[in-house]
C-alpha atoms as a PDB file:
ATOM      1  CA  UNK A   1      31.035  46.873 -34.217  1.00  0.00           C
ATOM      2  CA  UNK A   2      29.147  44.017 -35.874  1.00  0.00           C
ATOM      3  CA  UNK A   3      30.990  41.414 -33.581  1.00  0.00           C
ATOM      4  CA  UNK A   4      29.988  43.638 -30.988  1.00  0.00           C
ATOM      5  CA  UNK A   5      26.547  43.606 -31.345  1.00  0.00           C
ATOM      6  CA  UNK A   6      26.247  39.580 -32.417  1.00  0.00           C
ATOM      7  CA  UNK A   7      27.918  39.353 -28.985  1.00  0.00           C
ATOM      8  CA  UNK A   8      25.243  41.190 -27.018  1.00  0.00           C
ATOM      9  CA  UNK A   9      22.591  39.658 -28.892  1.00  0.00           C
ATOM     10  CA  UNK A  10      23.970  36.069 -28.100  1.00  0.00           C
ATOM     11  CA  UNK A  11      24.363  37.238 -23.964  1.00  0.00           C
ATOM     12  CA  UNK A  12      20.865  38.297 -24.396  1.00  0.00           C
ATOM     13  CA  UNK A  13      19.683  34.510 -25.945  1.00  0.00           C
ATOM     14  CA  UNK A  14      21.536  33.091 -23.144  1.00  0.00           C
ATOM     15  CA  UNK A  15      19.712  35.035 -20.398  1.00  0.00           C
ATOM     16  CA  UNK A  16      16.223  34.659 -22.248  1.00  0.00           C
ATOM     17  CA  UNK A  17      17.589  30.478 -22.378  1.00  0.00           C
ATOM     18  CA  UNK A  18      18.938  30.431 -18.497  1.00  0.00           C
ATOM     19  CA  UNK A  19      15.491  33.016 -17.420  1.00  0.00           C
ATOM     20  CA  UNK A  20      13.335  29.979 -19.092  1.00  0.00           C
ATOM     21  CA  UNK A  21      14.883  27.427 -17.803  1.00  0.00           C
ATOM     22  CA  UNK A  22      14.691  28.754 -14.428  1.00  0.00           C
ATOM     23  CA  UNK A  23      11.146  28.905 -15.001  1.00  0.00           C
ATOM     24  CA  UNK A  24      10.282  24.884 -15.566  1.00  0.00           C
ATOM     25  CA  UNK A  25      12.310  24.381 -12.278  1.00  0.00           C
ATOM     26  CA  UNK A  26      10.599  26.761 -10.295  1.00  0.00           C
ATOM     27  CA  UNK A  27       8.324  24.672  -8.295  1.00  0.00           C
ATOM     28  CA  UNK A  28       4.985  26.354  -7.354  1.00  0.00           C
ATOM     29  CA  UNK A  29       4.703  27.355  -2.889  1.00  0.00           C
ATOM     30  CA  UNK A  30       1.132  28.686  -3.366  1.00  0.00           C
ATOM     31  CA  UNK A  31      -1.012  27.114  -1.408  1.00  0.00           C
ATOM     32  CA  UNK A  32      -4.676  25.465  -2.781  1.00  0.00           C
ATOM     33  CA  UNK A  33      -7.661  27.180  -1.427  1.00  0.00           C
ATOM     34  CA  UNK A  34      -9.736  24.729   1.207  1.00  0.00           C
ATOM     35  CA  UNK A  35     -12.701  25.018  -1.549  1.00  0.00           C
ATOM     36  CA  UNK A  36     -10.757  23.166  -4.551  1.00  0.00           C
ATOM     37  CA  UNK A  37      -9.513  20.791  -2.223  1.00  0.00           C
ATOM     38  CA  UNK A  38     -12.913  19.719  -0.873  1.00  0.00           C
ATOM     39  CA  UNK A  39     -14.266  19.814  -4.599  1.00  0.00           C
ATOM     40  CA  UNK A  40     -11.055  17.457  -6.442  1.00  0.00           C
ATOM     41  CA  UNK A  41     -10.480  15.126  -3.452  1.00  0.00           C
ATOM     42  CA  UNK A  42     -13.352  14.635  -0.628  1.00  0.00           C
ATOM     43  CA  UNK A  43     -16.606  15.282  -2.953  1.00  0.00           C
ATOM     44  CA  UNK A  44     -15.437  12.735  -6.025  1.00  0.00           C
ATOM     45  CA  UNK A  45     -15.402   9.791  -3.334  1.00  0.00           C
ATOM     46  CA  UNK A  46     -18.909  10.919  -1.441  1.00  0.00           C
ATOM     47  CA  UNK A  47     -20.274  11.396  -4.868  1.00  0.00           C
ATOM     48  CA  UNK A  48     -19.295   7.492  -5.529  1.00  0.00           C
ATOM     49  CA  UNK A  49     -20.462   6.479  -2.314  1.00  0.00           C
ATOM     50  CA  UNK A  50     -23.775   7.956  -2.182  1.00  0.00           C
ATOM     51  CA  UNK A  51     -24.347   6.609  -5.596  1.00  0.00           C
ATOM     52  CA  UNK A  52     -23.608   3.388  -4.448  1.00  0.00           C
ATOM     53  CA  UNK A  53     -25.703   3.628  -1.762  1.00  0.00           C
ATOM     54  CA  UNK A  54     -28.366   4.879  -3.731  1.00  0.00           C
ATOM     55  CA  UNK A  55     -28.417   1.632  -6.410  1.00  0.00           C
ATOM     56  CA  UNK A  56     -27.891  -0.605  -3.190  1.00  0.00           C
ATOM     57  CA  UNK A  57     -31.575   0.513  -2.085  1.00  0.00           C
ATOM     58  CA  UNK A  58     -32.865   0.850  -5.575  1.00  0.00           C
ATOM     59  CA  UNK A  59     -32.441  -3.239  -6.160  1.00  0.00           C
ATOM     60  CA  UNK A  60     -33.305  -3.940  -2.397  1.00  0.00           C
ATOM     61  CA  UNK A  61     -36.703  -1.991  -3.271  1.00  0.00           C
ATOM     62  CA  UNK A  62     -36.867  -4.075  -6.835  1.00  0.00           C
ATOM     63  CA  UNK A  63     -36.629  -6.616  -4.622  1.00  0.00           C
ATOM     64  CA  UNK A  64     -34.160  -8.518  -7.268  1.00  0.00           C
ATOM     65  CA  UNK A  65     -33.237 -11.153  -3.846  1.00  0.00           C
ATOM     66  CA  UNK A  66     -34.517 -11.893  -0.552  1.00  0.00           C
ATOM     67  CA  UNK A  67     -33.740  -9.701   2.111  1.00  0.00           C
ATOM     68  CA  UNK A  68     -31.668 -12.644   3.537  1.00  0.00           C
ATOM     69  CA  UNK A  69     -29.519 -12.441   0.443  1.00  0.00           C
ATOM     70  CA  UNK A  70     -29.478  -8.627   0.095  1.00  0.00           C
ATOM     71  CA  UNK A  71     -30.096  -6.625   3.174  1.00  0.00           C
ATOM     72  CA  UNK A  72     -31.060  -3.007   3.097  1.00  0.00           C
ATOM     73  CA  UNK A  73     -28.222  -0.521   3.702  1.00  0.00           C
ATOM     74  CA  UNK A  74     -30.114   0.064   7.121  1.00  0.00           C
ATOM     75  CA  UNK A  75     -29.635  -2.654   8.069  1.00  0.00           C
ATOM     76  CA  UNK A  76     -25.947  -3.205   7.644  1.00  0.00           C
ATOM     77  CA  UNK A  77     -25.856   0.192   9.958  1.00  0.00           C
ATOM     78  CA  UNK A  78     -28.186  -1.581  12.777  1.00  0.00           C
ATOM     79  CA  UNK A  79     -25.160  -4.044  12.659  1.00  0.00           C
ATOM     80  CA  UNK A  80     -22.563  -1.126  12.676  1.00  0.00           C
ATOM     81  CA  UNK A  81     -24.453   0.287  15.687  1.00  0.00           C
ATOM     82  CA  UNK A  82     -24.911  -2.777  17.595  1.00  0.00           C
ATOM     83  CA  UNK A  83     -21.199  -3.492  17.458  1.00  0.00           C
ATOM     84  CA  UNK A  84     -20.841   0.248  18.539  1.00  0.00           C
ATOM     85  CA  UNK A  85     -23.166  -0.351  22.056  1.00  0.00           C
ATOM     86  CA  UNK A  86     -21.631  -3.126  22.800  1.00  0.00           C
ATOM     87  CA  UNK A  87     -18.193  -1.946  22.230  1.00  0.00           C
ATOM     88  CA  UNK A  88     -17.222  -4.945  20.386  1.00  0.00           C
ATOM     89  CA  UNK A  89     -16.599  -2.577  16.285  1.00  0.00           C
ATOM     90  CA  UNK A  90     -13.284  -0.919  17.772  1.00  0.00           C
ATOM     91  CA  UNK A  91     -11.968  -4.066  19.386  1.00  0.00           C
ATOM     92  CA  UNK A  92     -12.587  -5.846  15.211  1.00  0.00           C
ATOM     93  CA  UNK A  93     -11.107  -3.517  14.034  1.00  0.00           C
ATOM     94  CA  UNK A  94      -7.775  -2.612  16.307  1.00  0.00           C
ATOM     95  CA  UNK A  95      -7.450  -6.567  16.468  1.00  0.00           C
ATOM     96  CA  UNK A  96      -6.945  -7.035  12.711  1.00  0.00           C
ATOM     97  CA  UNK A  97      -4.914  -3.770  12.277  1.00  0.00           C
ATOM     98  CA  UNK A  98      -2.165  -4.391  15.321  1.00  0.00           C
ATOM     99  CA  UNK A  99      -1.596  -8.073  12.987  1.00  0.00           C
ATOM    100  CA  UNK A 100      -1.163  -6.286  10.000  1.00  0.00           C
ATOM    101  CA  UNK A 101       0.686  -3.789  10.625  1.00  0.00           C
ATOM    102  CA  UNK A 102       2.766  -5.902  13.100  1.00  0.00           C
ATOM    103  CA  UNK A 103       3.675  -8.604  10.734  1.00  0.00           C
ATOM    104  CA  UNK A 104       3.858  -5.775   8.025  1.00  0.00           C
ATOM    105  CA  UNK A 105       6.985  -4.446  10.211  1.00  0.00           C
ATOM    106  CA  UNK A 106       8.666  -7.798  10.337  1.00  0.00           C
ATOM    107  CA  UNK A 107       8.245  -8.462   6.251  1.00  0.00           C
ATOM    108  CA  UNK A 108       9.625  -5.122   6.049  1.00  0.00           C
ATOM    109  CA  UNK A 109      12.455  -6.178   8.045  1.00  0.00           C
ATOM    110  CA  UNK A 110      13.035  -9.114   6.256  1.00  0.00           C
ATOM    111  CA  UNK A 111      12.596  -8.389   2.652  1.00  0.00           C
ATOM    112  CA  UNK A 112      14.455  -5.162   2.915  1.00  0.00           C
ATOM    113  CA  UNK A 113      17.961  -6.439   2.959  1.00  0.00           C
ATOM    114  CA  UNK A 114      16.709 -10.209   0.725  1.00  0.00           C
ATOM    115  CA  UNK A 115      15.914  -7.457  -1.692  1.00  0.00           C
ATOM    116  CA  UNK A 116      19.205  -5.906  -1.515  1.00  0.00           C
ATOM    117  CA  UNK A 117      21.033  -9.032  -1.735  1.00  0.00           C
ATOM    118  CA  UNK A 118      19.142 -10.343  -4.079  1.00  0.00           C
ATOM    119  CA  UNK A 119      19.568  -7.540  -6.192  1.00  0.00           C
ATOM    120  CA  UNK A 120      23.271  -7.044  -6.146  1.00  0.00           C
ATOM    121  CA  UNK A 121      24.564 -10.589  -5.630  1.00  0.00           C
ATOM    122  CA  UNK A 122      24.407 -12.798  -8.814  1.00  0.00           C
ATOM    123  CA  UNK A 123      24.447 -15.741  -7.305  1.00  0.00           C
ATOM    124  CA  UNK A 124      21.826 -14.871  -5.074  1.00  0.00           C
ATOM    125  CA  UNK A 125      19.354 -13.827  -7.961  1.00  0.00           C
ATOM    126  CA  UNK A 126      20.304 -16.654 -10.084  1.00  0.00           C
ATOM    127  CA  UNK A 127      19.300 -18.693  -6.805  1.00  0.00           C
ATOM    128  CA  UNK A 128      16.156 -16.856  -5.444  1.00  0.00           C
ATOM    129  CA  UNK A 129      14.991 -14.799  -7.662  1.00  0.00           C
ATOM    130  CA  UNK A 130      12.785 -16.601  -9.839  1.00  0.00           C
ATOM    131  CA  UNK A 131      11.682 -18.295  -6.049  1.00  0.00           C
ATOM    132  CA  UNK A 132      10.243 -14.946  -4.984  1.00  0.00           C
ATOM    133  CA  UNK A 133       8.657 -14.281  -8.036  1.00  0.00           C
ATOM    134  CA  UNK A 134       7.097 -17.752  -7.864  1.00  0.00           C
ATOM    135  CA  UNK A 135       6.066 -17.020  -4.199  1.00  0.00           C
ATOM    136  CA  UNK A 136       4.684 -14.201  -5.198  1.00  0.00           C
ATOM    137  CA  UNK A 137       2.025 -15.289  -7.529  1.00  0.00           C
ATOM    138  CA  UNK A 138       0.907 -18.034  -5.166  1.00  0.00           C
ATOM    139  CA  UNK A 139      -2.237 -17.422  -3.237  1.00  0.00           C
ATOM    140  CA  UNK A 140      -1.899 -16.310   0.237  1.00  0.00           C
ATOM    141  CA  UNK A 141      -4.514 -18.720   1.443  1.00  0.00           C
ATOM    142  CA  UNK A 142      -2.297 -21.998   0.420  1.00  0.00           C
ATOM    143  CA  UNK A 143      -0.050 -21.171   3.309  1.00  0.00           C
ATOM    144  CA  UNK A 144      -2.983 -21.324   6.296  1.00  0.00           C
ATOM    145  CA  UNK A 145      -2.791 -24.978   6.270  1.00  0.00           C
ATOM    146  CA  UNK A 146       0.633 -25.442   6.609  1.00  0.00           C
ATOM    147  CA  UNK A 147       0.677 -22.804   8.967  1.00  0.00           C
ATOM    148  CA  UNK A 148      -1.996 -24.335  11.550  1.00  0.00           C
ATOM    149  CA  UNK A 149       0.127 -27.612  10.934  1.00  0.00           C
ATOM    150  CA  UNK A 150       3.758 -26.289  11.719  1.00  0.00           C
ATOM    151  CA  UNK A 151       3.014 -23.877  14.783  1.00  0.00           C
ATOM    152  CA  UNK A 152      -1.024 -24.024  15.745  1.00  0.00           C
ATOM    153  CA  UNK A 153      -3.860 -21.837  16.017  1.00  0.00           C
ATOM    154  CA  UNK A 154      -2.101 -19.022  17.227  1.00  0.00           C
ATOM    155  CA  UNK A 155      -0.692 -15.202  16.461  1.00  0.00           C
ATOM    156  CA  UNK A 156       2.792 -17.107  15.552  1.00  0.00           C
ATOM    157  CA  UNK A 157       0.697 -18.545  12.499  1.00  0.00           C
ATOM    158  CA  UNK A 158      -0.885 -15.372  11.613  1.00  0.00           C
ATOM    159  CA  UNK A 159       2.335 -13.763  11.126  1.00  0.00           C
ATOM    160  CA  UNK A 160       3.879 -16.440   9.648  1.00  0.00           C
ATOM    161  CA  UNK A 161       1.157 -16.277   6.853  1.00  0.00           C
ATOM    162  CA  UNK A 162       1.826 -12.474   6.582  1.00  0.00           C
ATOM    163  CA  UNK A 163       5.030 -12.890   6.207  1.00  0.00           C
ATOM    164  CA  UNK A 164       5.269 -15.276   3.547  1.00  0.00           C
ATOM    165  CA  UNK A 165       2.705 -13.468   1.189  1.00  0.00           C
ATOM    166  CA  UNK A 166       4.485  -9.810   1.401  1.00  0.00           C
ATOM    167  CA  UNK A 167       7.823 -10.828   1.926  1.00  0.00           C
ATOM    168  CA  UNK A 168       8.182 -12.013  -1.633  1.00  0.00           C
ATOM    169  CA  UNK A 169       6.082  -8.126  -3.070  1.00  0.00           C
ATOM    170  CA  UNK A 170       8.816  -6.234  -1.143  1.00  0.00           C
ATOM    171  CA  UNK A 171      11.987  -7.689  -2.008  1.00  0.00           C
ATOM    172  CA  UNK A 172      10.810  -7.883  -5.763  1.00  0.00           C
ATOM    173  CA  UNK A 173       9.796  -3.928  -5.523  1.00  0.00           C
ATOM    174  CA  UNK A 174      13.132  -3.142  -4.311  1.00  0.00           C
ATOM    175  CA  UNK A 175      15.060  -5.458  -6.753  1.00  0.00           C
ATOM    176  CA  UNK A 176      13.106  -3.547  -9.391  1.00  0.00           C
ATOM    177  CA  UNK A 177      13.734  -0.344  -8.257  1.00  0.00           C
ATOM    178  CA  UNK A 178      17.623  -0.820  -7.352  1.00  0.00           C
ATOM    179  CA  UNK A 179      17.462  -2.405 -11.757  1.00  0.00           C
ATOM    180  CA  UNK A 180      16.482   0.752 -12.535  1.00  0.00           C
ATOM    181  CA  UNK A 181      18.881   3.241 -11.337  1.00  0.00           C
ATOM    182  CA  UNK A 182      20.892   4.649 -13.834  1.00  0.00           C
ATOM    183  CA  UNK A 183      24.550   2.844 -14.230  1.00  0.00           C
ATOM    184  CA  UNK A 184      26.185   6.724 -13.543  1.00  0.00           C
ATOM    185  CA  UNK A 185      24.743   6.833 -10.113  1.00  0.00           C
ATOM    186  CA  UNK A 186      26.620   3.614  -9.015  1.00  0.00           C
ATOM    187  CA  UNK A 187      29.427   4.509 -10.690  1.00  0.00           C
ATOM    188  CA  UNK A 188      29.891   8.052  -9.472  1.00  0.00           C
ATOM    189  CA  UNK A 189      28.658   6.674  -6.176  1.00  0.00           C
ATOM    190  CA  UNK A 190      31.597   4.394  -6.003  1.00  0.00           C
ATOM    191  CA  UNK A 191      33.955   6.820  -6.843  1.00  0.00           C
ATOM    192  CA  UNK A 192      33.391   8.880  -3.817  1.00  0.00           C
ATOM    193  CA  UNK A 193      33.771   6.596  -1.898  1.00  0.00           C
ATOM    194  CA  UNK A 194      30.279   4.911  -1.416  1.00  0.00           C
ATOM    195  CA  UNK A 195      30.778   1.280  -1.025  1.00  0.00           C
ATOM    196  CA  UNK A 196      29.482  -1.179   0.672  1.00  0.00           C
ATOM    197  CA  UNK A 197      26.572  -0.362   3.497  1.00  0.00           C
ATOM    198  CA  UNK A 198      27.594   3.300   2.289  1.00  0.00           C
ATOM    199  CA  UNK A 199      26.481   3.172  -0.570  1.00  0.00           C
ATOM    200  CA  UNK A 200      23.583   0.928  -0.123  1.00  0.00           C
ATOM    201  CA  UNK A 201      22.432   3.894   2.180  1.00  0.00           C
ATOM    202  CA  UNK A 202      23.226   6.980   0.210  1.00  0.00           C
ATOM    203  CA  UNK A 203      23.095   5.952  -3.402  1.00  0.00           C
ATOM    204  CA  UNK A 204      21.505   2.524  -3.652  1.00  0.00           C
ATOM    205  CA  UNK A 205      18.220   3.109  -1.486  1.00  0.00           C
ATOM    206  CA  UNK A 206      16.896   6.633  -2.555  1.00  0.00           C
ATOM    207  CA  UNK A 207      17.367   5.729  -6.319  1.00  0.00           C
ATOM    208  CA  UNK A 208      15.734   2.917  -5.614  1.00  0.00           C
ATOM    209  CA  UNK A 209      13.199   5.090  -3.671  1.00  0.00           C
ATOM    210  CA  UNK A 210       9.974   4.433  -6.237  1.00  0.00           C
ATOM    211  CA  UNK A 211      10.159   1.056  -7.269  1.00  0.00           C
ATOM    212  CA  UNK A 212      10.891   0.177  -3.459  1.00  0.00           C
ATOM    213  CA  UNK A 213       7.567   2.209  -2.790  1.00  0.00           C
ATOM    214  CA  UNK A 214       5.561   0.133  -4.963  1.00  0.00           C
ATOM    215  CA  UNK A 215       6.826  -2.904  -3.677  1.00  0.00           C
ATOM    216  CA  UNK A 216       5.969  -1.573   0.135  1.00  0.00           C
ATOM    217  CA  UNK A 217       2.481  -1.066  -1.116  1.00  0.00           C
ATOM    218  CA  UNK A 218       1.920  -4.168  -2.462  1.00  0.00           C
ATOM    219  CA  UNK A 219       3.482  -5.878   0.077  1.00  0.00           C
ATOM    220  CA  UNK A 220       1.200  -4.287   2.714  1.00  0.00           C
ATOM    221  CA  UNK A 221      -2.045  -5.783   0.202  1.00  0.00           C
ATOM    222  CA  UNK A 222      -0.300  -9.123   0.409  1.00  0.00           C
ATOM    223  CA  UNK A 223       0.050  -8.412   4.100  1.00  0.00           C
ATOM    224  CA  UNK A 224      -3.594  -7.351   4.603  1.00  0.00           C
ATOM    225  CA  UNK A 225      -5.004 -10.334   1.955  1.00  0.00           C
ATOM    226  CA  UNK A 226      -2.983 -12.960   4.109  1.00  0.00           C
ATOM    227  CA  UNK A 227      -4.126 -11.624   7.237  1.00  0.00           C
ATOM    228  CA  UNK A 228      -7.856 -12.167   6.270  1.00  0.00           C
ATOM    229  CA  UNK A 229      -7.216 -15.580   4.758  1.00  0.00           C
ATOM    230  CA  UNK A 230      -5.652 -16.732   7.700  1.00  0.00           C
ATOM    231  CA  UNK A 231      -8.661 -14.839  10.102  1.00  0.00           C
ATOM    232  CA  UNK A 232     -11.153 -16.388   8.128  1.00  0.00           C
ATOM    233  CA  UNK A 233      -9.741 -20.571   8.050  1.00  0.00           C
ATOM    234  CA  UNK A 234      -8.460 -20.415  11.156  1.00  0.00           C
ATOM    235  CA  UNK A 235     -10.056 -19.286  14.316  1.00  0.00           C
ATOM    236  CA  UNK A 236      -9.632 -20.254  17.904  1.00  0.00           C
ATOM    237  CA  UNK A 237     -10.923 -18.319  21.200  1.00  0.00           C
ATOM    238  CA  UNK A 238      -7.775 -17.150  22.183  1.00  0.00           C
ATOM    239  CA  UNK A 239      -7.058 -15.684  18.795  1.00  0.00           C
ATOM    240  CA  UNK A 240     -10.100 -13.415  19.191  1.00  0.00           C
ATOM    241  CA  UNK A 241     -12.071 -11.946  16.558  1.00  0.00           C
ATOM    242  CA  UNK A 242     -10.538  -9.759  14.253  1.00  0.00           C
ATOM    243  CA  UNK A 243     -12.446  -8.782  11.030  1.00  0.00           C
ATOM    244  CA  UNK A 244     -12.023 -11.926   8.770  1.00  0.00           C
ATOM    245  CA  UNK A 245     -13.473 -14.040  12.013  1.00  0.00           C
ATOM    246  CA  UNK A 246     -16.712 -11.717  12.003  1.00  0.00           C
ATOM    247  CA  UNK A 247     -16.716 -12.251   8.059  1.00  0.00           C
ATOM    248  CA  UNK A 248     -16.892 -15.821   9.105  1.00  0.00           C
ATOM    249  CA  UNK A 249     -19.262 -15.770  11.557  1.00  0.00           C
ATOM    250  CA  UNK A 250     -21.721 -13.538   9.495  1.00  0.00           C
ATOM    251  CA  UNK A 251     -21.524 -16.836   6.849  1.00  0.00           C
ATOM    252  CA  UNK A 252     -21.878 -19.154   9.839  1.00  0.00           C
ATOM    253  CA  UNK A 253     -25.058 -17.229  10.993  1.00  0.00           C
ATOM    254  CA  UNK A 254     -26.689 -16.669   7.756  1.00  0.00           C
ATOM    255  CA  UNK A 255     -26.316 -13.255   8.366  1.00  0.00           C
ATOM    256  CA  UNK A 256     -26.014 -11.219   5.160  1.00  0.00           C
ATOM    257  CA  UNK A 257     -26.028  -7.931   7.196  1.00  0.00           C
ATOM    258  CA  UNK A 258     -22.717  -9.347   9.204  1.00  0.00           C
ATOM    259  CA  UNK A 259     -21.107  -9.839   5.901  1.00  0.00           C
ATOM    260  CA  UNK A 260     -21.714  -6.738   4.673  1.00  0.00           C
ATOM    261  CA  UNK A 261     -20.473  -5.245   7.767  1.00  0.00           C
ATOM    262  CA  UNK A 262     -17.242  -6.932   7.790  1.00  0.00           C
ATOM    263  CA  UNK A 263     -16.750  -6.525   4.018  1.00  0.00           C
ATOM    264  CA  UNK A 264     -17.134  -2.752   4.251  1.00  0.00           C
ATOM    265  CA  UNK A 265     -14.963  -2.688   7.644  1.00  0.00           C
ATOM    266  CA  UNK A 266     -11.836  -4.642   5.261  1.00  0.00           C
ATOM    267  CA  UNK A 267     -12.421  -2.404   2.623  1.00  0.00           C
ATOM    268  CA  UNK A 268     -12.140   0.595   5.173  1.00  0.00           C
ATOM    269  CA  UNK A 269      -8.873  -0.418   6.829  1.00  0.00           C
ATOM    270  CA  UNK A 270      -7.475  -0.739   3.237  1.00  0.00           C
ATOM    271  CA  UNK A 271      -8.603   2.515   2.008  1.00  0.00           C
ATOM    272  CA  UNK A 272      -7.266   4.391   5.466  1.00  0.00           C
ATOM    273  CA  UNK A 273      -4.140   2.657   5.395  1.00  0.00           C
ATOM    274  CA  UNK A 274      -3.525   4.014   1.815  1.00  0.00           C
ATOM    275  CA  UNK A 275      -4.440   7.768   2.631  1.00  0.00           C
ATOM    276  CA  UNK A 276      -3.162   7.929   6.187  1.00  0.00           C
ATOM    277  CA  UNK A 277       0.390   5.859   5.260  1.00  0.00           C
ATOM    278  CA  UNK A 278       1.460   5.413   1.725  1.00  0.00           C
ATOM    279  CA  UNK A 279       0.039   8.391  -0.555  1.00  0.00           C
ATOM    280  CA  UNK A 280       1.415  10.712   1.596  1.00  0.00           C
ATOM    281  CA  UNK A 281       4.785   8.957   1.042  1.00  0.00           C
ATOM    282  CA  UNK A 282       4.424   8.595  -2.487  1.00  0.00           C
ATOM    283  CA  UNK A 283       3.441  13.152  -2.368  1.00  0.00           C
ATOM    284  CA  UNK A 284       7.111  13.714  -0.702  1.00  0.00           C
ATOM    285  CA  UNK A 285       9.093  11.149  -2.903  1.00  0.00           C
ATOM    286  CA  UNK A 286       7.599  12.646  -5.866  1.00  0.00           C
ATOM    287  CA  UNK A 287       7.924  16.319  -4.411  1.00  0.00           C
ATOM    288  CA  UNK A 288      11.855  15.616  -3.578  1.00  0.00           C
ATOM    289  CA  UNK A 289      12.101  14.704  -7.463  1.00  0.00           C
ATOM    290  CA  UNK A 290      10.596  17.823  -9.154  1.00  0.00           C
ATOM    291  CA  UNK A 291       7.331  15.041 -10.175  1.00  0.00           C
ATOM    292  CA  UNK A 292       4.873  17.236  -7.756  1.00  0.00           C
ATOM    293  CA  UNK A 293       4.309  20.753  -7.248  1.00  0.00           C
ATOM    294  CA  UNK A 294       3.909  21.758  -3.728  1.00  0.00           C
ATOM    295  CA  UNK A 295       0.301  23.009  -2.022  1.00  0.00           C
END
């Protein structure tokens, strides 16, 4: 009778164990009301902004500089408006953004499988590996030069710059994200028969999934960085004027309000980019792991 009842009792741990476990794994479906959303994620950055806005006209009204040297923040939108009436703000904007994202494409293309190889051939990280981490740390601007030298003031050279400052940021993300997949994983992978392009697909790249993430996102602020640099040294008519040629043209004209302009216009892509592109990624790799609940 005794056994009986330690029995039951155990059955009933067990249930109690399995019921709580099932708990931490259930993943929460309810959906967050419009109002919290607004309040956690759109009114913390137009809190920051106004408040930036707000000390920008406090020091122009100290007057701590000359208006040359720090225009008002109506000013700056006179510029954003004449650029809108004369239809010229788009045209900055979709010029810079079809480079990046263009030459974005073809470092992803490229540093994909270098990372890949790099990562599982010895010979080939023993060879290139410290290279790419070298070429990483070197400032995207050293390559304009060379660039204008070896193919000319043209969209070739643009690219070219791109690619050699985010190349180096992707491969290295995926490198570190394939070194930290668990040993099992490769292992188990292999022995069903996951070999080769097989199991680069199906075991290799999702476990590789967040490292490879972080190195897309860095490699698209290489690829944005490099895009500027080379906007900014290097301009030629038939290049037209993206947003790092306006940034130069606001220096050559001594206007302050053009630089502003042109600043906040970088800044804007980068931000958008981010929001539209990779934090939604980062929401679903982290949801397909358990990381995130779902809203």
């Amino acid at each position: 009778m005794a056994s009986t009842d330690t029995t039951a009792k155990d059955g009933n741990d067990l249930a109690g164990l399995e019921a709580g476990l099932d708990a931490l794994d259930t993943v929460q479906t309810t959906r967050t009301p419009l109002r919290e959303t607004l309040l956690r994620k759109v009114l913390p950055p137009i809190t920051a902004v106004a408040l930036v806005l707000v000390v920008w006209q406090l020091l122009v009204w100290a007057e701590i500089a000359p208006a040359y040297k720090l225009p008002a923040p109506s000013a700056v939108w006179d510029e954003v408006q004449a650029a809108w009436l004369q239809g010229t703000l788009l045209d900055y904007i979709w010029t810079s953004v079809s480079r990046g994202l263009l030459g974005f494409l073809f470092a992803l293309a490229i540093g994909t499988p270098l990372g890949l190889l790099v990562a599982r051939v010895k010979f080939i990280r023993a060879a290139i590996g410290p290279i790419l981490s070298g070429l990483q740390s070197l400032p995207s601007v050293a390559w304009v030069p060379p660039a204008v030298l070896w193919l000319g003031l043209n969209n070739s050279m643009m690219y070219a710059v791109i690619l050699l400052g985010a190349v180096p940021s992707i491969a290295n993300g995926l490198v570190a994200g394939i070194d930290q997949i668990p040993p099992l994983f490769l292992r188990a992978g292999r022995t069903l028969g996951a070999t080769g392009l097989k199991g680069a697909w199906h075991i290799v790249m999702p476990g590789a999934l967040p490292g490879y993430l972080a190195g897309l996102k860095q490699g698209w602020a290489f690829s944005w960085r490099s895009l500027m640099a080379a906007e900014i040294i290097a301009s030629s008519p038939d290049l037209g004027v993206g947003l790092g040629q306006l940034l130069e043209n606001g220096r050559n004209n001594a206007s302050m309000s053009q630089v502003f302009l042109a600043i906040f216009l970088i800044l804007l892509v980068g931000i958008a980019i981010d929001l539209l592109i990779f934090s939604p990624l980062e929401r679903r790799v982290l949801r397909s792991r358990g990381l995130l609940a779902r809203r």
